[in-house]
PDB file of N, CA and C in Angstrom:
ATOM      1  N   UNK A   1     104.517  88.723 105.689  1.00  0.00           N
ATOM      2  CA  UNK A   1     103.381  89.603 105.594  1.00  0.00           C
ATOM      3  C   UNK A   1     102.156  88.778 105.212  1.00  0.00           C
ATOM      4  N   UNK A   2     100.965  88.937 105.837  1.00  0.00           N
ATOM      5  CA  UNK A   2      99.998  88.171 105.485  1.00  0.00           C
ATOM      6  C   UNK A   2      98.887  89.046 104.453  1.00  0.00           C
ATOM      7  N   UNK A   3      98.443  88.249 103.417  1.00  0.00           N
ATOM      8  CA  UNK A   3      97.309  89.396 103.149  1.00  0.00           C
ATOM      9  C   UNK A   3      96.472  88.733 102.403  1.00  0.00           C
ATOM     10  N   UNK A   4      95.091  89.375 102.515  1.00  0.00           N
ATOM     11  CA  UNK A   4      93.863  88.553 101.575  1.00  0.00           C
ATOM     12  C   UNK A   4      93.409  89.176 100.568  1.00  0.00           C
ATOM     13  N   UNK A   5      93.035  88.913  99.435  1.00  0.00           N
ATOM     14  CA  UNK A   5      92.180  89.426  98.626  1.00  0.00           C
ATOM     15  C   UNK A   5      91.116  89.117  98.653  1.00  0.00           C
ATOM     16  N   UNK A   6      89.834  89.844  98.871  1.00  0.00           N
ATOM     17  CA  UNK A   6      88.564  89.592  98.808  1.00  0.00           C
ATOM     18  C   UNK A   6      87.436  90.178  97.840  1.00  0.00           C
ATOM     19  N   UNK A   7      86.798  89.684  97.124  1.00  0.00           N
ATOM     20  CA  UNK A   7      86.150  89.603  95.772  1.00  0.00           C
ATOM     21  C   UNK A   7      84.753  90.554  96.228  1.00  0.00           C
ATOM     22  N   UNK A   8      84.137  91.101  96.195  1.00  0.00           N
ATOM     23  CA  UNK A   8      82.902  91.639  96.501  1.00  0.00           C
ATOM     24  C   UNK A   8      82.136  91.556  95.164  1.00  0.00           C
ATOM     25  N   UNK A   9      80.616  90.730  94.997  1.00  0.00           N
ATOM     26  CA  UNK A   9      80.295  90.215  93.945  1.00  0.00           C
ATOM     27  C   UNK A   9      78.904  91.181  94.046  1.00  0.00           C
ATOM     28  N   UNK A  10      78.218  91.653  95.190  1.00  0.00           N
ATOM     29  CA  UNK A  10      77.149  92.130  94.850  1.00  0.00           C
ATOM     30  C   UNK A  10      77.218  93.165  95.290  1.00  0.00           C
ATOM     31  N   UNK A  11      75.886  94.118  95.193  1.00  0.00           N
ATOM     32  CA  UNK A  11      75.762  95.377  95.537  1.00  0.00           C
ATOM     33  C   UNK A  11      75.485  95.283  97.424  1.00  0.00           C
ATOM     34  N   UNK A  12      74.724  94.346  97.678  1.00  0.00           N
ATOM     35  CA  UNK A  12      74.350  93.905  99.154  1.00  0.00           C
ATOM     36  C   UNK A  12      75.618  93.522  99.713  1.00  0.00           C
ATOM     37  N   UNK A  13      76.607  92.699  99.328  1.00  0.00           N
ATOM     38  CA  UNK A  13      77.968  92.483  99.556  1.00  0.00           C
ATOM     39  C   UNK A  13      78.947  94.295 100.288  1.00  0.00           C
ATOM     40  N   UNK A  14      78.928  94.723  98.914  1.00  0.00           N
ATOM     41  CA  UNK A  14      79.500  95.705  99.033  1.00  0.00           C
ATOM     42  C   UNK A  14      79.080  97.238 100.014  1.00  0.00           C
ATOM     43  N   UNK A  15      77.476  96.636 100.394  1.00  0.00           N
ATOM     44  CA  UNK A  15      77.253  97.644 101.715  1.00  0.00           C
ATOM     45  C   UNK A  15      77.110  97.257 102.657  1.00  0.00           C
ATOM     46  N   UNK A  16      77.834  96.254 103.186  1.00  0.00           N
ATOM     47  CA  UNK A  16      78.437  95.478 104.277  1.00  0.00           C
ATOM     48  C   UNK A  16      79.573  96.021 104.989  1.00  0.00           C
ATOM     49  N   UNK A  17      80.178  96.529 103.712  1.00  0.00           N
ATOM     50  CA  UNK A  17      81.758  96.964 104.419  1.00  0.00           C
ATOM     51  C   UNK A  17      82.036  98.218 104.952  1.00  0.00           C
ATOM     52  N   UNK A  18      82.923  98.683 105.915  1.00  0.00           N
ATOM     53  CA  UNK A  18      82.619  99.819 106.292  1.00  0.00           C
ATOM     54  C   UNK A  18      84.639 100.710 105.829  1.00  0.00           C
ATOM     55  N   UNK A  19      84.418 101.711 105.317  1.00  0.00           N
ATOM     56  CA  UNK A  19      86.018 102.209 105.272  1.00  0.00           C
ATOM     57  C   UNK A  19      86.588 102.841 106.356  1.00  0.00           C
ATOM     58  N   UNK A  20      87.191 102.210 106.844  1.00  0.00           N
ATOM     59  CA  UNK A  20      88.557 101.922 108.342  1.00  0.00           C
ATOM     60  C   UNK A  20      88.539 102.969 108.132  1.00  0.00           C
ATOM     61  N   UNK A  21      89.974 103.387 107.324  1.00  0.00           N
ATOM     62  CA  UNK A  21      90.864 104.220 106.983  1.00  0.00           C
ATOM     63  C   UNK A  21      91.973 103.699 105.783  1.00  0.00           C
ATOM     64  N   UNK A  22      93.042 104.203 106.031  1.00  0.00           N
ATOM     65  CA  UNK A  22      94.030 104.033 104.770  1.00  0.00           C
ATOM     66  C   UNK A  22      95.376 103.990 105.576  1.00  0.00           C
ATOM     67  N   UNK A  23      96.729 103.468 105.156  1.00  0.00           N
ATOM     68  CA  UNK A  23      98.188 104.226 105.705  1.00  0.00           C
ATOM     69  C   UNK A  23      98.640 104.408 104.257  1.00  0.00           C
ATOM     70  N   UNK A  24      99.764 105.259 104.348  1.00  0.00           N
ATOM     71  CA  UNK A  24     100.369 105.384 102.950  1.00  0.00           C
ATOM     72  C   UNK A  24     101.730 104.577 102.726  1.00  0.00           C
ATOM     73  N   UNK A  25     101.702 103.981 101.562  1.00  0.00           N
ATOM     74  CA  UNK A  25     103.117 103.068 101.765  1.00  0.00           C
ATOM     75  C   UNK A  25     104.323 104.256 100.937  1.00  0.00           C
ATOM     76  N   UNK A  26     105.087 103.830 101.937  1.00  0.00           N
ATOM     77  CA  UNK A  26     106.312 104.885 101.515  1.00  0.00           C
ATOM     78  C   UNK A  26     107.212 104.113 100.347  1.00  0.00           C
ATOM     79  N   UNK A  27     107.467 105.317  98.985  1.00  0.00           N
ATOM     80  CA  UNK A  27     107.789 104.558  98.026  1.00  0.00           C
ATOM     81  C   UNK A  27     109.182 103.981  97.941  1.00  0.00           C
ATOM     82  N   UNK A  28     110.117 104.692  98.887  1.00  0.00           N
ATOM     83  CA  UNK A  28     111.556 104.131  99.075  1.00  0.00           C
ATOM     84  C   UNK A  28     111.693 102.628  99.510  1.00  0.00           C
ATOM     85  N   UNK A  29     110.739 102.508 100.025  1.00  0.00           N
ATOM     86  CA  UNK A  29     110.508 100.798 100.837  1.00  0.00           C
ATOM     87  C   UNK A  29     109.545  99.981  99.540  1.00  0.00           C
ATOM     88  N   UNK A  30     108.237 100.378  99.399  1.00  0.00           N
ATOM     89  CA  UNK A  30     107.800  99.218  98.676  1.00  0.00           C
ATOM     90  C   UNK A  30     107.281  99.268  97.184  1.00  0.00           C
ATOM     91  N   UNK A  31     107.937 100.864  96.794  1.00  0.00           N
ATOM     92  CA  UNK A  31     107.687 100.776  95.521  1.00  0.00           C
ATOM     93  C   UNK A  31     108.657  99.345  94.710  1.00  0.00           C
ATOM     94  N   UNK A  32     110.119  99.447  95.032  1.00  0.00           N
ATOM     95  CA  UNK A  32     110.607  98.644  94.070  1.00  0.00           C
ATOM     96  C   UNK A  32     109.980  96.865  94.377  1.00  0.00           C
ATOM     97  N   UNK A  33     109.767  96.507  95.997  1.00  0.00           N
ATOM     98  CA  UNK A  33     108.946  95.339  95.951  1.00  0.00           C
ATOM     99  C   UNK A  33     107.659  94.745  95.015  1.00  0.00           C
ATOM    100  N   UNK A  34     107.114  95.682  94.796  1.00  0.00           N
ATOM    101  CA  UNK A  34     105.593  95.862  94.014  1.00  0.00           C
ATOM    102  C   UNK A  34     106.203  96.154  92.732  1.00  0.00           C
ATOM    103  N   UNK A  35     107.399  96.219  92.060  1.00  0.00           N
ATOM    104  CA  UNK A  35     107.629  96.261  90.474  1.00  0.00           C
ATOM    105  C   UNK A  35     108.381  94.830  90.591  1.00  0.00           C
ATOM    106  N   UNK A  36     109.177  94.399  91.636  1.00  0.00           N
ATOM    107  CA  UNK A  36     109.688  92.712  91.622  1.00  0.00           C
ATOM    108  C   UNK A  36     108.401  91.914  91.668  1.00  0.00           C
ATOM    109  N   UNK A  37     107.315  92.379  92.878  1.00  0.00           N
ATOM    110  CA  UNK A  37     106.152  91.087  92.377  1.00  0.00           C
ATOM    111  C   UNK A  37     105.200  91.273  91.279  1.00  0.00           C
ATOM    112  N   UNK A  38     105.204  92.434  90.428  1.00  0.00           N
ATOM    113  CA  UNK A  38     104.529  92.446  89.371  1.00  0.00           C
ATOM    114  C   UNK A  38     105.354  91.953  88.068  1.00  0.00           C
ATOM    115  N   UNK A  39     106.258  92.097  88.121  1.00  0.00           N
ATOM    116  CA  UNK A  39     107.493  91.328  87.299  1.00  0.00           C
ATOM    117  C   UNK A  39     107.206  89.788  87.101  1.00  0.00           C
ATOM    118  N   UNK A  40     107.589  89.442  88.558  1.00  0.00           N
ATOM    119  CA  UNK A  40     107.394  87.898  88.702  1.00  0.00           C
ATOM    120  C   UNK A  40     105.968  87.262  88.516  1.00  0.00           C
ATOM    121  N   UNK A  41     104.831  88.206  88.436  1.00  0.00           N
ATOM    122  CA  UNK A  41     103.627  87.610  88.354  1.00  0.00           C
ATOM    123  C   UNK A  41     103.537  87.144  86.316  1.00  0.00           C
ATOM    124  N   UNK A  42     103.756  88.492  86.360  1.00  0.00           N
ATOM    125  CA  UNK A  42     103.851  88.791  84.389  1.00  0.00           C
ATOM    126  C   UNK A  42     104.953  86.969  84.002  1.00  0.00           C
ATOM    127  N   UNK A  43     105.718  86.847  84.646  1.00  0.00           N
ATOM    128  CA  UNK A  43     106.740  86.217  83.971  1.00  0.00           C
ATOM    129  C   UNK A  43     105.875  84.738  84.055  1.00  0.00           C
ATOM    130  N   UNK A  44     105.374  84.498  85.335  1.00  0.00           N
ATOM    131  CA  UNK A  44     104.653  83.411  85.839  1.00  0.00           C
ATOM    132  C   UNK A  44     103.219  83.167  84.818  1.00  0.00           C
ATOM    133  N   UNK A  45     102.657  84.331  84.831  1.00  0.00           N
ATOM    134  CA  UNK A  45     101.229  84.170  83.942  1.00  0.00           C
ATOM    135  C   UNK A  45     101.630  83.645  82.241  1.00  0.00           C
ATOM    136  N   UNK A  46     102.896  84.417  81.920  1.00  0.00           N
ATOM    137  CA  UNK A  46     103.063  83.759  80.164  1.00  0.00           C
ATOM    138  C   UNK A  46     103.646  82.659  80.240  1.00  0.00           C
ATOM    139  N   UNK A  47     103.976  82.013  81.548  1.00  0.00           N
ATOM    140  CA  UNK A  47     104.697  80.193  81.432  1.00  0.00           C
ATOM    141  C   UNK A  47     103.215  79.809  81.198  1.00  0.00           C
ATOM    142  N   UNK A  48     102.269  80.214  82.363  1.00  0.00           N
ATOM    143  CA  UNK A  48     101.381  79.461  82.747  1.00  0.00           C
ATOM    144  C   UNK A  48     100.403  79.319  81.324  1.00  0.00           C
ATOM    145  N   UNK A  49     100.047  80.518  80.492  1.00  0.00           N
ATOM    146  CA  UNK A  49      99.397  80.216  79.633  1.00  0.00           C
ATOM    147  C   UNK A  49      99.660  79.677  78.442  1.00  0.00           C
ATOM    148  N   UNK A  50     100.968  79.430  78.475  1.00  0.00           N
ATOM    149  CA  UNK A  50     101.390  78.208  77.213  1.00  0.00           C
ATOM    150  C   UNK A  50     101.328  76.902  77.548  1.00  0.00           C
ATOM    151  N   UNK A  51     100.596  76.460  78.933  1.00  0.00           N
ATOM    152  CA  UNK A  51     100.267  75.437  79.138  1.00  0.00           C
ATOM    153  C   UNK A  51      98.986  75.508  79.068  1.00  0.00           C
ATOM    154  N   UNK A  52      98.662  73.770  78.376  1.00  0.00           N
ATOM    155  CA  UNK A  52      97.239  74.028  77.911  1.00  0.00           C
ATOM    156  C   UNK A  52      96.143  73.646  78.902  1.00  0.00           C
ATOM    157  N   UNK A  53      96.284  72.966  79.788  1.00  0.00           N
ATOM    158  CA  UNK A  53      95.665  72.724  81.254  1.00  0.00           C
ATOM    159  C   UNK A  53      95.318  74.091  81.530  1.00  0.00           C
ATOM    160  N   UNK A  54      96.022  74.977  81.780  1.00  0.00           N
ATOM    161  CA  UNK A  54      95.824  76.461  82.706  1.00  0.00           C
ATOM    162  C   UNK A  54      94.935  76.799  81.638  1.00  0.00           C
ATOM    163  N   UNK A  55      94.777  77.179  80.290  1.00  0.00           N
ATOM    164  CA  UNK A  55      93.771  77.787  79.096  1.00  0.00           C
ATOM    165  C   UNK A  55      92.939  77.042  79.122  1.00  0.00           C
ATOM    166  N   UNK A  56      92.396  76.100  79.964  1.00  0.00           N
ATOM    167  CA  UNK A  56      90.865  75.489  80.182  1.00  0.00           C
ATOM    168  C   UNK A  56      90.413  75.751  81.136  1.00  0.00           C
ATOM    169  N   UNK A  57      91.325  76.307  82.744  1.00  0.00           N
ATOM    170  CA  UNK A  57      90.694  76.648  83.989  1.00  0.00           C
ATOM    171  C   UNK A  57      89.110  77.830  83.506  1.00  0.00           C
ATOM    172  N   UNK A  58      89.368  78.048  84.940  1.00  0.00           N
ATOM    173  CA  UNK A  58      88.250  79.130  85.248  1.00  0.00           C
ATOM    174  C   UNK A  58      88.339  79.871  86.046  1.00  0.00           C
ATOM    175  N   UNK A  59      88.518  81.276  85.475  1.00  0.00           N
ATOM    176  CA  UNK A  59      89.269  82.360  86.540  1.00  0.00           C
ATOM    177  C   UNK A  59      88.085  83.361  86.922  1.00  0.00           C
ATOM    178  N   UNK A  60      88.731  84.039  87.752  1.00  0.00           N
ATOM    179  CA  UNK A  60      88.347  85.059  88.556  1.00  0.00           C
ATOM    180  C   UNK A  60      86.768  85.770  87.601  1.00  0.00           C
ATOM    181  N   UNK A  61      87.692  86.485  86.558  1.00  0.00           N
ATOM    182  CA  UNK A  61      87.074  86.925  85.635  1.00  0.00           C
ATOM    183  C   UNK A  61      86.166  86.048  84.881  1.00  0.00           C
ATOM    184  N   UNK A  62      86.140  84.798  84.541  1.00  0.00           N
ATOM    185  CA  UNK A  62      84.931  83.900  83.647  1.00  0.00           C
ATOM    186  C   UNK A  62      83.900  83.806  85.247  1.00  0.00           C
ATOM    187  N   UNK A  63      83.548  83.514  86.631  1.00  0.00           N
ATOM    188  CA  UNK A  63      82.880  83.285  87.384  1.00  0.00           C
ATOM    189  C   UNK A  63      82.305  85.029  87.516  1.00  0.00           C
ATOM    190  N   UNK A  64      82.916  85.923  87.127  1.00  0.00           N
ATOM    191  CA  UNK A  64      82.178  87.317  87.552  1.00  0.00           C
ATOM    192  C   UNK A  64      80.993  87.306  86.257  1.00  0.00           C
ATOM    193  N   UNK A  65      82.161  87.350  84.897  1.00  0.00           N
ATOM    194  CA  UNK A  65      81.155  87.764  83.588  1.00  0.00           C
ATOM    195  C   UNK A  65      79.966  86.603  83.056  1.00  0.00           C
ATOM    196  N   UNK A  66      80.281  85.351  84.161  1.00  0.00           N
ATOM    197  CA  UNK A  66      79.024  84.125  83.366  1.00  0.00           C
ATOM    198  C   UNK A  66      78.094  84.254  84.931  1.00  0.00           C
ATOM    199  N   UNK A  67      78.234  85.530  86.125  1.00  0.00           N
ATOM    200  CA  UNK A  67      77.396  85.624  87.233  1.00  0.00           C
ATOM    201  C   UNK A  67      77.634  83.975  87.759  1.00  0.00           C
ATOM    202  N   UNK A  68      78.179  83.257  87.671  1.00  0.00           N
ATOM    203  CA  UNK A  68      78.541  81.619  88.271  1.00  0.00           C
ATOM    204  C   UNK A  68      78.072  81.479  89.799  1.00  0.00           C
ATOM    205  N   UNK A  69      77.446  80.839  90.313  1.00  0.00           N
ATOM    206  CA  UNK A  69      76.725  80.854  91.706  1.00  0.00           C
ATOM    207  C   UNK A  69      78.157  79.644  92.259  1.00  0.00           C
ATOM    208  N   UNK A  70      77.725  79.510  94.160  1.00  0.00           N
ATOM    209  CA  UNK A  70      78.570  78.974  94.668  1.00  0.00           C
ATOM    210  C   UNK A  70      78.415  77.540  93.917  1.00  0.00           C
ATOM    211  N   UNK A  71      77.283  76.591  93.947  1.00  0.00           N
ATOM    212  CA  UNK A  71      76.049  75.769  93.557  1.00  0.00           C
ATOM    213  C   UNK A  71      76.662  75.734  91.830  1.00  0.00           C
ATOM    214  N   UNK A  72      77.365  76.676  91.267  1.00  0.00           N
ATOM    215  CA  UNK A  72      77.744  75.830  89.440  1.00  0.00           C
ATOM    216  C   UNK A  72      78.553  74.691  89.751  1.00  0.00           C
ATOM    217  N   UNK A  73      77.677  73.948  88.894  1.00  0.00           N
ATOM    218  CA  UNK A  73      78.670  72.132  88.388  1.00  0.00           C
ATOM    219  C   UNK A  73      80.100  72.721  88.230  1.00  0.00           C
ATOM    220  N   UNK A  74      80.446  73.923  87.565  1.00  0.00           N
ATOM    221  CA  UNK A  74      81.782  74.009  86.842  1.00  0.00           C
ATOM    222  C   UNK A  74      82.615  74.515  88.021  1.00  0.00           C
ATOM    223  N   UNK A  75      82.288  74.634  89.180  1.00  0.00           N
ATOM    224  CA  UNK A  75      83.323  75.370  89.805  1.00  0.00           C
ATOM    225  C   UNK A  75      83.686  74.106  91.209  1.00  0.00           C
ATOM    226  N   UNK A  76      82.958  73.169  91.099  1.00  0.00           N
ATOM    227  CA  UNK A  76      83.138  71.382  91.916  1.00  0.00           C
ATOM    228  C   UNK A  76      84.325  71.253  91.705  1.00  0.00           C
TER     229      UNK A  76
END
């Protein structure tokens, strides 16, 4: 399965996009998938943050709340 996540940072961004539509995922099929990859994410994120390399990155969330342009030194 392929899939992207895409970040929408501005208000001009966000009236770009237009809404398709929707399908509904049926929960017999991918509810229990989506509690195995939220499982495995949870298990992955508390290895990752007892390493002290990963508690110096710069995530998703520090480039939204410091407004970080493409152009910040910190994101080279």
């Amino acid at each position: 399965m392929n899939v992207e996540q895409i970040v929408l940072k501005s208000r001009k961004a966000f009236a770009q996009i237009t809404y398709v539509g929707a399908l509904t995922a049926k929960a017999d099929k991918y509810a229990r998938q989506a509690q195995e990859r939220d499982k495995e994410a949870r298990m992955m994120y508390r290895k990752l943050t007892k390493e002290s390399s990963y508690s110096e990155g710069i995530f998703m969330a520090d480039i939204i709340r410091e407004g970080m342009t493409a152009d910040d030194p910190r994101l080279q």
